[in-house]
Protein backbone atom coordinates (compact mmCIF):
# COMPACT_ATOMS: atom_id res chain seq x y z
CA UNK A 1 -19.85 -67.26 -15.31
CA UNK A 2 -23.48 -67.26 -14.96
CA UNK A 3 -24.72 -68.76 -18.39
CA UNK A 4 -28.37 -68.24 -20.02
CA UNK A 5 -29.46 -70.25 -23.07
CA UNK A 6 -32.70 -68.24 -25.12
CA UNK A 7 -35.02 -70.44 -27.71
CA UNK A 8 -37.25 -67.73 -29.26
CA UNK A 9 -37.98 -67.66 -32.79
CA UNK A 10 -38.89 -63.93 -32.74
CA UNK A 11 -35.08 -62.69 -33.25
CA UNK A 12 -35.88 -58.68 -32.50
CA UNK A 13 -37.19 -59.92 -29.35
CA UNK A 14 -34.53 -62.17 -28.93
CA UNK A 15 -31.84 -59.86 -29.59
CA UNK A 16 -33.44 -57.32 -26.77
CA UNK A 17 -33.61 -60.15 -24.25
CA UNK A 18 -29.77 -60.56 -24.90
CA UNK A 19 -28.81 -56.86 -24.63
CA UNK A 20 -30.67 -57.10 -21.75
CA UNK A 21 -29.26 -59.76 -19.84
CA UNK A 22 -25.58 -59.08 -20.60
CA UNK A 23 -25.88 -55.65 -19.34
CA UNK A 24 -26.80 -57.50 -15.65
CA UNK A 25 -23.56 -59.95 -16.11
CA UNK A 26 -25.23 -63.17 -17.72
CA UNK A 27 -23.35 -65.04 -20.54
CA UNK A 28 -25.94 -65.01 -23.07
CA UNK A 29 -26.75 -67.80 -26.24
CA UNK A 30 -29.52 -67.55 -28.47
CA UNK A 31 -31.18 -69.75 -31.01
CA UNK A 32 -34.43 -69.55 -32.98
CA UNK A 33 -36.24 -72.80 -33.13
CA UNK A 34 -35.65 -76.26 -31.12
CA UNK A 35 -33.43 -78.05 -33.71
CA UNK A 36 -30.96 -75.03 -33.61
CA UNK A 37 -31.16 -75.99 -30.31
CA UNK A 38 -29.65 -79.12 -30.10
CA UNK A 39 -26.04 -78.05 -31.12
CA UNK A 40 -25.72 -76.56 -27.44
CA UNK A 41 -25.02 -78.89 -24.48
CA UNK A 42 -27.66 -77.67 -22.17
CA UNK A 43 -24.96 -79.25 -18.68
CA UNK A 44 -23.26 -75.86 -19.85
CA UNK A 45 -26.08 -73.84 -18.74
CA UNK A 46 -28.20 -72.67 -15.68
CA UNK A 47 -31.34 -71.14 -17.25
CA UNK A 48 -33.32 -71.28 -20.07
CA UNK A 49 -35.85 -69.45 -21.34
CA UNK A 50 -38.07 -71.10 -23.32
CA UNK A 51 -40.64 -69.66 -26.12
CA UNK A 52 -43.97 -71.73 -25.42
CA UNK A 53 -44.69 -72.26 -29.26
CA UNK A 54 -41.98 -72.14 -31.56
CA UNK A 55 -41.95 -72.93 -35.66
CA UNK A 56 -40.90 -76.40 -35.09
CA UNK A 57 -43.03 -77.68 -32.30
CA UNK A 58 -44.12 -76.54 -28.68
CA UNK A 59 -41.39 -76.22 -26.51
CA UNK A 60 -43.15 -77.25 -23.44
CA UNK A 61 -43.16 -80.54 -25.04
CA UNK A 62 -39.42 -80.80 -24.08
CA UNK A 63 -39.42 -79.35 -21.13
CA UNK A 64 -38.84 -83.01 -19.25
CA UNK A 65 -36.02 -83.87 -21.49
CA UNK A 66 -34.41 -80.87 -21.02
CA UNK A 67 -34.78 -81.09 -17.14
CA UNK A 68 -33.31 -84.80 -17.63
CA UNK A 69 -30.14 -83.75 -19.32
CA UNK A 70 -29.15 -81.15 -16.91
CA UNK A 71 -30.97 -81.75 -13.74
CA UNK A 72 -30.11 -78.25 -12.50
CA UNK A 73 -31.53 -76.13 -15.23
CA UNK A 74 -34.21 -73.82 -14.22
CA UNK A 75 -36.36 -73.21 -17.12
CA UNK A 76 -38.66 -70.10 -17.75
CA UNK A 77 -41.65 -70.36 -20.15
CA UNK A 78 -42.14 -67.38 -22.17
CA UNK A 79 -45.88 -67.10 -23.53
CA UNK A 80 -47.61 -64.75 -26.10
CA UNK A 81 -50.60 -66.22 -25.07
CA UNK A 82 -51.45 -65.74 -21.96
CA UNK A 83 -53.01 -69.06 -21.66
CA UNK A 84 -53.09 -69.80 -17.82
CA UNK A 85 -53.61 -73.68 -18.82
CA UNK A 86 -50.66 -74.18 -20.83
CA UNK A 87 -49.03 -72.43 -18.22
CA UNK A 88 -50.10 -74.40 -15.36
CA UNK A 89 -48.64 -77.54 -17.94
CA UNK A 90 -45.23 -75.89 -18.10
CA UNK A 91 -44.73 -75.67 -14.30
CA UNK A 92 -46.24 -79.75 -13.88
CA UNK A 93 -43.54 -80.67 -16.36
CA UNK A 94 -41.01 -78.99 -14.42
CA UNK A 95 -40.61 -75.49 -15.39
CA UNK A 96 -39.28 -73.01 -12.60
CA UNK A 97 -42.01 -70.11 -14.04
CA UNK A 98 -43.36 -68.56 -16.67
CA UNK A 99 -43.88 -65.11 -17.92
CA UNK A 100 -46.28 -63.34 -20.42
CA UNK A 101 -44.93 -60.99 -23.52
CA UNK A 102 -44.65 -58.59 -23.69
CA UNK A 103 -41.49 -59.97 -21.16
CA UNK A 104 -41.72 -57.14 -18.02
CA UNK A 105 -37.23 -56.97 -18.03
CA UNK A 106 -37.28 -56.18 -13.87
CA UNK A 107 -39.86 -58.99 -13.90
CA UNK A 108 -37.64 -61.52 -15.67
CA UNK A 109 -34.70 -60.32 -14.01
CA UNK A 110 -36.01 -60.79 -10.59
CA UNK A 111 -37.42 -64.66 -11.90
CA UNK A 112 -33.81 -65.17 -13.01
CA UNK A 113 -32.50 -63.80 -10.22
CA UNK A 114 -34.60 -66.30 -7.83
CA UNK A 115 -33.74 -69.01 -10.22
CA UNK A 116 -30.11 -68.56 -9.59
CA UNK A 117 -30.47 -68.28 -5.66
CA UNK A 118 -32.31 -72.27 -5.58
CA UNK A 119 -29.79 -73.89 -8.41
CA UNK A 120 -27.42 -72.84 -5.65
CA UNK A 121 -29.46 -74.54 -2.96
CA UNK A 122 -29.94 -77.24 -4.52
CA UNK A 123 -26.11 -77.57 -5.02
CA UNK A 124 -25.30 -77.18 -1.74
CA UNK A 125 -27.84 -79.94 -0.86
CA UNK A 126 -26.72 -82.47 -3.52
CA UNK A 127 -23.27 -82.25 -1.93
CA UNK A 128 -24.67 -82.13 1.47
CA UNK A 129 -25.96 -86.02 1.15
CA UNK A 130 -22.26 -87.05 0.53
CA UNK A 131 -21.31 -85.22 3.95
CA UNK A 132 -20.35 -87.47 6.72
CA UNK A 133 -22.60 -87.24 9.07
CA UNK A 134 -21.28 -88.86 12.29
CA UNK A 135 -20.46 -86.98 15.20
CA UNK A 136 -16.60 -85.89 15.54
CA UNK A 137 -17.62 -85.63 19.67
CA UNK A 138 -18.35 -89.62 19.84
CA UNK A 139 -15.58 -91.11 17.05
CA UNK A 140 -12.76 -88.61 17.91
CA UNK A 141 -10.01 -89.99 20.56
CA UNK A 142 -6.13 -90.19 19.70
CA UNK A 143 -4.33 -90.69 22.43
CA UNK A 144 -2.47 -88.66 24.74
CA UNK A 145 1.29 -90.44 24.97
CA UNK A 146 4.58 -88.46 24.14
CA UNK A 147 4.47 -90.01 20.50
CA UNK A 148 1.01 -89.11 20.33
CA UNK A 149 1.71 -85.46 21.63
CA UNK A 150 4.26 -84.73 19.40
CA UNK A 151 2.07 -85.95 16.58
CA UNK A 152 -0.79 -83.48 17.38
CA UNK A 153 1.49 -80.72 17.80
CA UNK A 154 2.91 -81.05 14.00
CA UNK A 155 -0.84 -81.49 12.74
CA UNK A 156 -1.93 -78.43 14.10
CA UNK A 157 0.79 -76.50 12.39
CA UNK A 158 -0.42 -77.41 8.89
CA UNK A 159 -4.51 -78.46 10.14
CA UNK A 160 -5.40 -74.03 8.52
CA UNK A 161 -3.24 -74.97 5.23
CA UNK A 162 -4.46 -76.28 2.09
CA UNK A 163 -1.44 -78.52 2.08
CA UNK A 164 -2.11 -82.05 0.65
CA UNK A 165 -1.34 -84.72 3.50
CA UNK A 166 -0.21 -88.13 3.22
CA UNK A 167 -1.61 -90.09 6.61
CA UNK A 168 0.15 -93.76 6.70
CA UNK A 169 0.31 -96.15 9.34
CA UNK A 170 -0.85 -100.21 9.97
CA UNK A 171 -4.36 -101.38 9.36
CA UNK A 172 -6.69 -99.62 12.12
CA UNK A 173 -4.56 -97.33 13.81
CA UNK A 174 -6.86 -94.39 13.07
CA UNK A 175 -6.10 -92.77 9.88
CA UNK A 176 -9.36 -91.64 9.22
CA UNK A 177 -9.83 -89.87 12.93
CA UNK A 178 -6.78 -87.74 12.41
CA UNK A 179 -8.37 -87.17 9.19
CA UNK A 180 -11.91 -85.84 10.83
CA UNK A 181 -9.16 -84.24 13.41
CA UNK A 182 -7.97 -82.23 10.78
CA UNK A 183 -11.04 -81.15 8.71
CA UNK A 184 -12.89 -80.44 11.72
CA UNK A 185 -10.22 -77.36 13.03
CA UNK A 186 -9.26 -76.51 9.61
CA UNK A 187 -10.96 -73.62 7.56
CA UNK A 188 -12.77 -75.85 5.14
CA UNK A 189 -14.61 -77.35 8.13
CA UNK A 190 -18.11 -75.78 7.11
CA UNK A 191 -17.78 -77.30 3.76
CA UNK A 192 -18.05 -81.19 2.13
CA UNK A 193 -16.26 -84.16 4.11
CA UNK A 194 -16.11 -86.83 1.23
CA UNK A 195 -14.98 -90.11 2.14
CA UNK A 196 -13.92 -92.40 -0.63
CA UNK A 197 -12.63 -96.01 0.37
CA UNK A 198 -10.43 -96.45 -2.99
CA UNK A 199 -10.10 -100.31 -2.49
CA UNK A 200 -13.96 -101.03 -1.52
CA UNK A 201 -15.04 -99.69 -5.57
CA UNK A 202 -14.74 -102.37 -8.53
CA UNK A 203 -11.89 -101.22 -10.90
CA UNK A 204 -14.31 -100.41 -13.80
CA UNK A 205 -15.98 -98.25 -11.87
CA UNK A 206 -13.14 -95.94 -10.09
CA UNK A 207 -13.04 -93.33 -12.77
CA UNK A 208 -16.91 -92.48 -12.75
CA UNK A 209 -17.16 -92.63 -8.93
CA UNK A 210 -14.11 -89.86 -8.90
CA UNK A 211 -14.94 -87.73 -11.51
CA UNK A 212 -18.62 -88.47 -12.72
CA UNK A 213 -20.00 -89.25 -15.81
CA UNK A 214 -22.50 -87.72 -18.82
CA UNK A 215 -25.47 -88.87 -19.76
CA UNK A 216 -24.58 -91.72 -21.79
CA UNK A 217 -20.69 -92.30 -21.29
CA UNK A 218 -21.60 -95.95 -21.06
CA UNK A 219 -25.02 -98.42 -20.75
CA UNK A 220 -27.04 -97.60 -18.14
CA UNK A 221 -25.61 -93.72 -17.53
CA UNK A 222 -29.61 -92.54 -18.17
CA UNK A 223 -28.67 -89.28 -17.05
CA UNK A 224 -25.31 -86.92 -15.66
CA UNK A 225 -23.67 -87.62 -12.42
CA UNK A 226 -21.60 -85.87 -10.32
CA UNK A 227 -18.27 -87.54 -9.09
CA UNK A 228 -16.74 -87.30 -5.62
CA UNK A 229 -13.92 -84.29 -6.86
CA UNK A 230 -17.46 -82.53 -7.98
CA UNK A 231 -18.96 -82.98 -4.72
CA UNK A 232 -16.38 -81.94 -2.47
CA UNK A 233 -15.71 -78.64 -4.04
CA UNK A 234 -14.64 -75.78 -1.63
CA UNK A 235 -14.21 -78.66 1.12
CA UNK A 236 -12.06 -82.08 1.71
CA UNK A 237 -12.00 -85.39 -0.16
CA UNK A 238 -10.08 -88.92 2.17
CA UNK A 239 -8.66 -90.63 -0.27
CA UNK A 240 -8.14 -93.82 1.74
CA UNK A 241 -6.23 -96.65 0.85
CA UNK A 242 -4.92 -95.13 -2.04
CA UNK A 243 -2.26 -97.23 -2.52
CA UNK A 244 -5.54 -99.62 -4.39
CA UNK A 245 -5.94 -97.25 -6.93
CA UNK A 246 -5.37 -98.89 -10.74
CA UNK A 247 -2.46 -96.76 -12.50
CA UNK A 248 -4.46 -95.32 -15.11
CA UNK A 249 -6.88 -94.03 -12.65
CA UNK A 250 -2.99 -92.56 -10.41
CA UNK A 251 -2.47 -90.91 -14.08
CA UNK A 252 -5.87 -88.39 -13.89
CA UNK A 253 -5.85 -87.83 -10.56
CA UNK A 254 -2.19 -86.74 -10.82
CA UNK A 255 -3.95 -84.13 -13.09
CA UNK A 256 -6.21 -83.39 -10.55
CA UNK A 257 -3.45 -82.18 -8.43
CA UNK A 258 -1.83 -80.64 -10.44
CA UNK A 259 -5.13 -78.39 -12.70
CA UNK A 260 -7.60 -78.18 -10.37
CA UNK A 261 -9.79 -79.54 -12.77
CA UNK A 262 -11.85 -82.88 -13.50
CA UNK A 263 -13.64 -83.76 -16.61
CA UNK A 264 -16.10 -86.32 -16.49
CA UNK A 265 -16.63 -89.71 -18.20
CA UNK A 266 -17.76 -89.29 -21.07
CA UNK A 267 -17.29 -85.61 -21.54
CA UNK A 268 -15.67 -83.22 -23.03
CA UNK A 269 -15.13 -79.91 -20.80
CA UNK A 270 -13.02 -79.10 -17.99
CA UNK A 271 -14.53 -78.77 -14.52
CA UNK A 272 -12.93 -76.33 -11.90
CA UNK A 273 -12.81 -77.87 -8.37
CA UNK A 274 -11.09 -76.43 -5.03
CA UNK A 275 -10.72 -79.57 -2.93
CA UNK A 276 -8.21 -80.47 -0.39
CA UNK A 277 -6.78 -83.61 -0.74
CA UNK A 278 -5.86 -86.10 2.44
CA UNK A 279 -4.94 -89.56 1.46
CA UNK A 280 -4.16 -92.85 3.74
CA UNK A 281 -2.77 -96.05 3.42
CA UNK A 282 -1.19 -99.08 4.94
CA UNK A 283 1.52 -99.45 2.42
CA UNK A 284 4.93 -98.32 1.90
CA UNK A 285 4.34 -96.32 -1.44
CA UNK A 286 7.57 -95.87 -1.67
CA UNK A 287 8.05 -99.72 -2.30
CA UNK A 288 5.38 -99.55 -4.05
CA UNK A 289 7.08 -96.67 -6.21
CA UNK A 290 9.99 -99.12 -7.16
CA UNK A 291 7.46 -101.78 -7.82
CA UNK A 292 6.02 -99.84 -10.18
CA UNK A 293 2.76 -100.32 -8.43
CA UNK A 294 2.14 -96.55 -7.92
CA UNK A 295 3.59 -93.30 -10.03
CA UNK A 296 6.51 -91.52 -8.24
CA UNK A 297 5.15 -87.79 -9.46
CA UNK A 298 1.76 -88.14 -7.97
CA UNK A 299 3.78 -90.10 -4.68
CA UNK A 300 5.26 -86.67 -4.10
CA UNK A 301 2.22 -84.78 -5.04
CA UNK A 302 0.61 -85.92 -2.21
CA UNK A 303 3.47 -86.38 0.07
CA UNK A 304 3.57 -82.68 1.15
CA UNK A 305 3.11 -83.32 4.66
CA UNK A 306 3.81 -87.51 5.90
CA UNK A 307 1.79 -87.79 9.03
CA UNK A 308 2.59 -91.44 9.85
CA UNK A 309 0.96 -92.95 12.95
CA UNK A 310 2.90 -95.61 15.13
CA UNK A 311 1.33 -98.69 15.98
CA UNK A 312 -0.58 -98.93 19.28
CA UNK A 313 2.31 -101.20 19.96
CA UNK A 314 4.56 -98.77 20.10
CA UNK A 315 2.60 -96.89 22.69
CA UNK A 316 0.94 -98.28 25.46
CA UNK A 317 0.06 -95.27 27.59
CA UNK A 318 -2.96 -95.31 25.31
CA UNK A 319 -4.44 -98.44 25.75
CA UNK A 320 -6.16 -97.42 28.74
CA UNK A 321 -7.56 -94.62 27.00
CA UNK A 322 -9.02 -96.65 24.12
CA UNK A 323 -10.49 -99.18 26.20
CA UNK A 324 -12.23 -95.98 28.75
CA UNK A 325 -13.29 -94.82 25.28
CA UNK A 326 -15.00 -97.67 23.88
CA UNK A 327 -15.93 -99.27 27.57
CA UNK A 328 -18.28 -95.89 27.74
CA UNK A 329 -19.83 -95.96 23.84
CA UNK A 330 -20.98 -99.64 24.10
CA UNK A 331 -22.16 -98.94 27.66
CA UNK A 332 -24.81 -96.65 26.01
CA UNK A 333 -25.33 -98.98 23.04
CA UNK A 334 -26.03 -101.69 25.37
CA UNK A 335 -27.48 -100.15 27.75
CA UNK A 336 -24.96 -102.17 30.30
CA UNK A 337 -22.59 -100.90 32.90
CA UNK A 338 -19.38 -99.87 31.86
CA UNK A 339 -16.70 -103.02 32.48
CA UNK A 340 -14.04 -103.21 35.04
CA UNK A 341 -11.21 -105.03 34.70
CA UNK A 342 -9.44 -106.56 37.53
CA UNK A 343 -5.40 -105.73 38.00
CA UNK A 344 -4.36 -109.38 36.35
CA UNK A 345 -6.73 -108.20 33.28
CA UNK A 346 -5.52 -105.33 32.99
CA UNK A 347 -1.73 -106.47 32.78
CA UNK A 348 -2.98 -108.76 29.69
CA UNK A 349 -4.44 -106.07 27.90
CA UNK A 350 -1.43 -103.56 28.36
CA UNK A 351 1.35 -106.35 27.44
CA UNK A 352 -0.52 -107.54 24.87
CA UNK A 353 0.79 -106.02 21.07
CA UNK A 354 -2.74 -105.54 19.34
CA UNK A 355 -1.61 -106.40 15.95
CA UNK A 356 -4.89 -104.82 14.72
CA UNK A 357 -4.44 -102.19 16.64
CA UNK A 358 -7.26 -99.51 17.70
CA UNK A 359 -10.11 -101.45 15.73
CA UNK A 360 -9.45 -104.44 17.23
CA UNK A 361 -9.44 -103.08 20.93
CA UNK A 362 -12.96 -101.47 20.07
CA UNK A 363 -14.03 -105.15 18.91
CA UNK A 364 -12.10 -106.55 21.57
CA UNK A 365 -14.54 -104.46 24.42
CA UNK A 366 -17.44 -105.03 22.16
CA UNK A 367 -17.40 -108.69 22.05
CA UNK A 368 -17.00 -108.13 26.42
CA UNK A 369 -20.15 -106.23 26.41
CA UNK A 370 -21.76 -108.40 24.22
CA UNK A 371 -20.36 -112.36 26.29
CA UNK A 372 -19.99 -111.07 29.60
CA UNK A 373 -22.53 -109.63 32.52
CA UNK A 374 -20.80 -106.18 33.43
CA UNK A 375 -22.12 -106.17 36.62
CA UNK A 376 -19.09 -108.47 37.52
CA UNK A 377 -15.41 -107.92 37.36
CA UNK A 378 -14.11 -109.30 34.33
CA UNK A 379 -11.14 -111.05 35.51
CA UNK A 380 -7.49 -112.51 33.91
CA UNK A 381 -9.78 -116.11 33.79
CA UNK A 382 -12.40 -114.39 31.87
CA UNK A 383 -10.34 -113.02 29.16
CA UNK A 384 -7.26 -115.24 28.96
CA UNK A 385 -8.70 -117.48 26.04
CA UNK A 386 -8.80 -114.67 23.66
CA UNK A 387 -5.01 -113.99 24.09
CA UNK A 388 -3.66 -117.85 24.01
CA UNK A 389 -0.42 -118.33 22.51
CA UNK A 390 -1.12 -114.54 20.85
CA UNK A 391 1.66 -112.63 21.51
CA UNK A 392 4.49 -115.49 20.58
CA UNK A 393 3.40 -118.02 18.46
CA UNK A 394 1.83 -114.81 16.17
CA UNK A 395 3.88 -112.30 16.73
CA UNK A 396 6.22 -114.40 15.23
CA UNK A 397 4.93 -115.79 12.21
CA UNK A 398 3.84 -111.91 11.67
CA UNK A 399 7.45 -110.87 11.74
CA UNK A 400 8.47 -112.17 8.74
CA UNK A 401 5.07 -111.31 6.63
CA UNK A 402 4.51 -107.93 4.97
CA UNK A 403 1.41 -105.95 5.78
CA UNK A 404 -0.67 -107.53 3.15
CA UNK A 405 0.00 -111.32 4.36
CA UNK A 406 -1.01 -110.18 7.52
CA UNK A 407 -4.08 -108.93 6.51
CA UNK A 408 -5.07 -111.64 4.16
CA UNK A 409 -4.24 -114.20 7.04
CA UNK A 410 -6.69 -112.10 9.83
CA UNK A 411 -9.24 -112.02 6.86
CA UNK A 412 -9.21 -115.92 5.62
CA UNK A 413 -8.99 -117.34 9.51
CA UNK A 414 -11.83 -115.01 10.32
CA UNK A 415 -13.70 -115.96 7.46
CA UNK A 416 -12.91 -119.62 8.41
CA UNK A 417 -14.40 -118.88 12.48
CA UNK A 418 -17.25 -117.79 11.52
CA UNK A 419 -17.77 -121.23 8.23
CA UNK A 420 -17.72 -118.71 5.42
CA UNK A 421 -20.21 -116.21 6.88
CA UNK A 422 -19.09 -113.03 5.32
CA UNK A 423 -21.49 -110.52 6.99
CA UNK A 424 -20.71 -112.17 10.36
CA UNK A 425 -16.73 -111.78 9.07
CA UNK A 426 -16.79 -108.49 8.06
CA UNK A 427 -18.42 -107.61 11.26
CA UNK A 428 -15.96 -109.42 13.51
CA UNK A 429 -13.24 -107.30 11.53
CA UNK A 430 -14.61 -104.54 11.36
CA UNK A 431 -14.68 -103.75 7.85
CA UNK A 432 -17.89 -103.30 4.99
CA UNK A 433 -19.10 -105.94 3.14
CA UNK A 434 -18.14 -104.57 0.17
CA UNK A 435 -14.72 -104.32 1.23
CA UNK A 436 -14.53 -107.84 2.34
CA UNK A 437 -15.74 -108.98 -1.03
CA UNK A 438 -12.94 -107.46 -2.79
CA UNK A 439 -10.40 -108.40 -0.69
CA UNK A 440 -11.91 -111.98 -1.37
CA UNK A 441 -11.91 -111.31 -5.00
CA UNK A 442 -8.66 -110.11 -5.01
CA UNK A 443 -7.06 -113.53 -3.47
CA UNK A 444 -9.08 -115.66 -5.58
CA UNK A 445 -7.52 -113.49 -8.50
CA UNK A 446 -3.84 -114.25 -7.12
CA UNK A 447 -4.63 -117.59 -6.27
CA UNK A 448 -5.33 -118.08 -9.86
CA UNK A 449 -2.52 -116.45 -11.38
CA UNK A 450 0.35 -118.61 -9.19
């Protein structure tokens, strides 16, 4: 519903404007001065149109605040006037236009009109700036094994539903590709790609991030925001690592699922959003389920369709492929020659496990590009030191750690080689800062609590 708020103290001319505009469709609310004013939220409307002077003050006056509130509200000026000064004042506070009375109806319904066809625009751009913006042609590669195969051919069977999708799988197997596999063939793919790394945003902050906030829901809120549901409407949020997300926070976005609808911090009205939901992680939810770590509803809300992805470990055919893949990006990055490996390389590289799987072969061939002259053949002698005692010694303290051990052991030695250099750590893994800095957090917190 297209929704019009009218201040104009002169209620006959009032009452025609409203005749008027509900004829053409509008949902239509009047009031007669600017205090009466004040009992509508003006987030709950697209246009106003605004008497210049009004028995309780001028109502250009406000036109900023109003504008601040609801940062999408076109406002029209409606003069008696004709004074092209205050006029030219409205528009410099922010006023869309202006028009003299006695109001020409095809002349305000063609400024209304207008109005409507850039709140839209401007819409579409807000959510645009969320979009991810990288290139599916230069991140995309999967793999083309029998596993892999089989995989793909399942995906595209539910890639044109609106099915939710559970992706799960070890740390940096590619969760997020198939994701930009899927929203790139599916019929959303003209609309927003929102990303949203659920462990990477402080606790306090999850539920305004998700669903937005009002202008002051808490200290600082100095004006509405949008939340990440908001912004993807009519497209696809990646809810990855889900499995991070505090239970209160499972609780609302269970009703998400389940509505369609958000409501943001701090207000009070539902929000209708369309949004296809595709969530990742690295854990077993359904231990996490009996843990009591994660709701069991909202598990099998957005368990619709398990996609898990094997470890690269489990197959090899496509290590050659990840290596060709990355071997040409940094080429171009580094304006180098792509590497070739001799035969005895080679065989490390293929019997080698790759505990952090497809990341850490891309940082594997990075660190190449970056050490080594590629002019040469990088030989077994070249590479051998990075692989020492790696696939036994490791591989067997790793078998009896869970997921999280593992990844809190990679994280602390790493942040150890590099003498507490988190940029340099976060780097070497392959991770944001931010992300590194709660995991950190979050170990300090356990630490503390043994």
């Amino acid at each position: 519903m297209r929704n019009i708020l009218i201040i104009e103290d002169d209620k006959n001319s009032a009452d025609i404007l409203k005749r008027f505009l509900k004829e053409k469709g509008y949902e239509v609310r009047l009031c007669h001065d600017l205090k009466s004013s004040k009992k509508y939220d003006l987030n709950d409307y697209d246009i106003l149109l605004l008497d210049m002077i009004l028995p309780d003050g001028k109502g250009t006056d406000l036109i900023k605040e109003f504008i601040q509130v609801n940062p999408f509200l076109k406002v029209v000026v409606m003069t008696g006037f004709g004074d092209v000064q205050d006029a030219v004042y409205s528009m410099k506070s922010g006023a869309f236009d202006f028009i003299k009375k006695p109001i020409d109806l095809k002349r305000l319904f063609f400024i209304i009109e207008k109005a409507y066809d850039e709140i839209k625009l401007e819409k579409e751009n807000s959510k645009l700036k969320y979009i991810v913006q990288e290139s599916i042609k230069e991140d995309f590669v999967i793999g083309q094994s029998e596993i892999m195969r089989n995989l793909i051919e399942i995906v595209n069977k539910v890639i044109e539903t609106d099915a939710n999708l559970l992706i799960t799988g070890e740390t940096g197997v590619g969760k997020e590709v198939f994701t930009r596999y899927i929203q790139r063939f599916s019929k959303r793919k003209n609309k927003p790609f929102i990303i949203v790394n659920c462990a990477a945003i402080p606790k306090d902050l999850v539920e305004s991030e998700l669903f937005g906030y009002e202008k002051g829901a808490f200290t600082g809120a100095e004006k509405f925001k949008p939340g990440k549901f908001e912004l993807a409407d009519q497209g696809t949020i990646f809810l990855d690592e889900i499995g991070e997300l505090p239970l209160e926070i499972q609780s609302k976005l269970l009703r998400v699922l389940e509505s369609g609808t958000i409501e943001r911090v701090g207000g009070t009205k539902e929000i209708n959003v369309d949004v296809r939901v595709i969530a990742a992680t690295n854990r077993t939810l359904e231990e996490e389920v009996k843990k009591g770590n994660f709701r069991m509803d909202l598990y099998y809300r957005l368990n619709v369709i398990n996609i898990n992805i094997p470890p690269i470990r489990e197959r090899k055919d496509d290590i050659p492929i990840f290596i060709e893949f990355f071997n040409k990006r940094y080429s171009k990055k580094y304006n180098k020659k792509e590497i070739k490996f001799s035969k005895d390389a080679l065989d490390i590289l293929m019997n080698y496990n790759w505990p952090g799987n497809i990341r850490e072969i891309r940082n594997f061939v990075e660190k190449i590009f970056i050490i080594f002259d590629t002019n040469k053949i990088i030989k077994k002698s070249d590479i051998s030191v990075f692989f020492i005692n790696n696939n036994k010694k490791e591989d067997f303290e790793y078998s009896s750690m869970t997921l999280d051990e593992i990844e809190k052991k990679v994280i602390l030695n790493t942040l150890k080689k590099y003498e507490g250099n988190k940029t340099k750590t976060a780097k070497a893994l392959g991770i944001s800062l931010r992300t590194l800095q709660y995991k950190l957090k979050k170990y300090e917190k356990l630490q503390g609590e043994i």
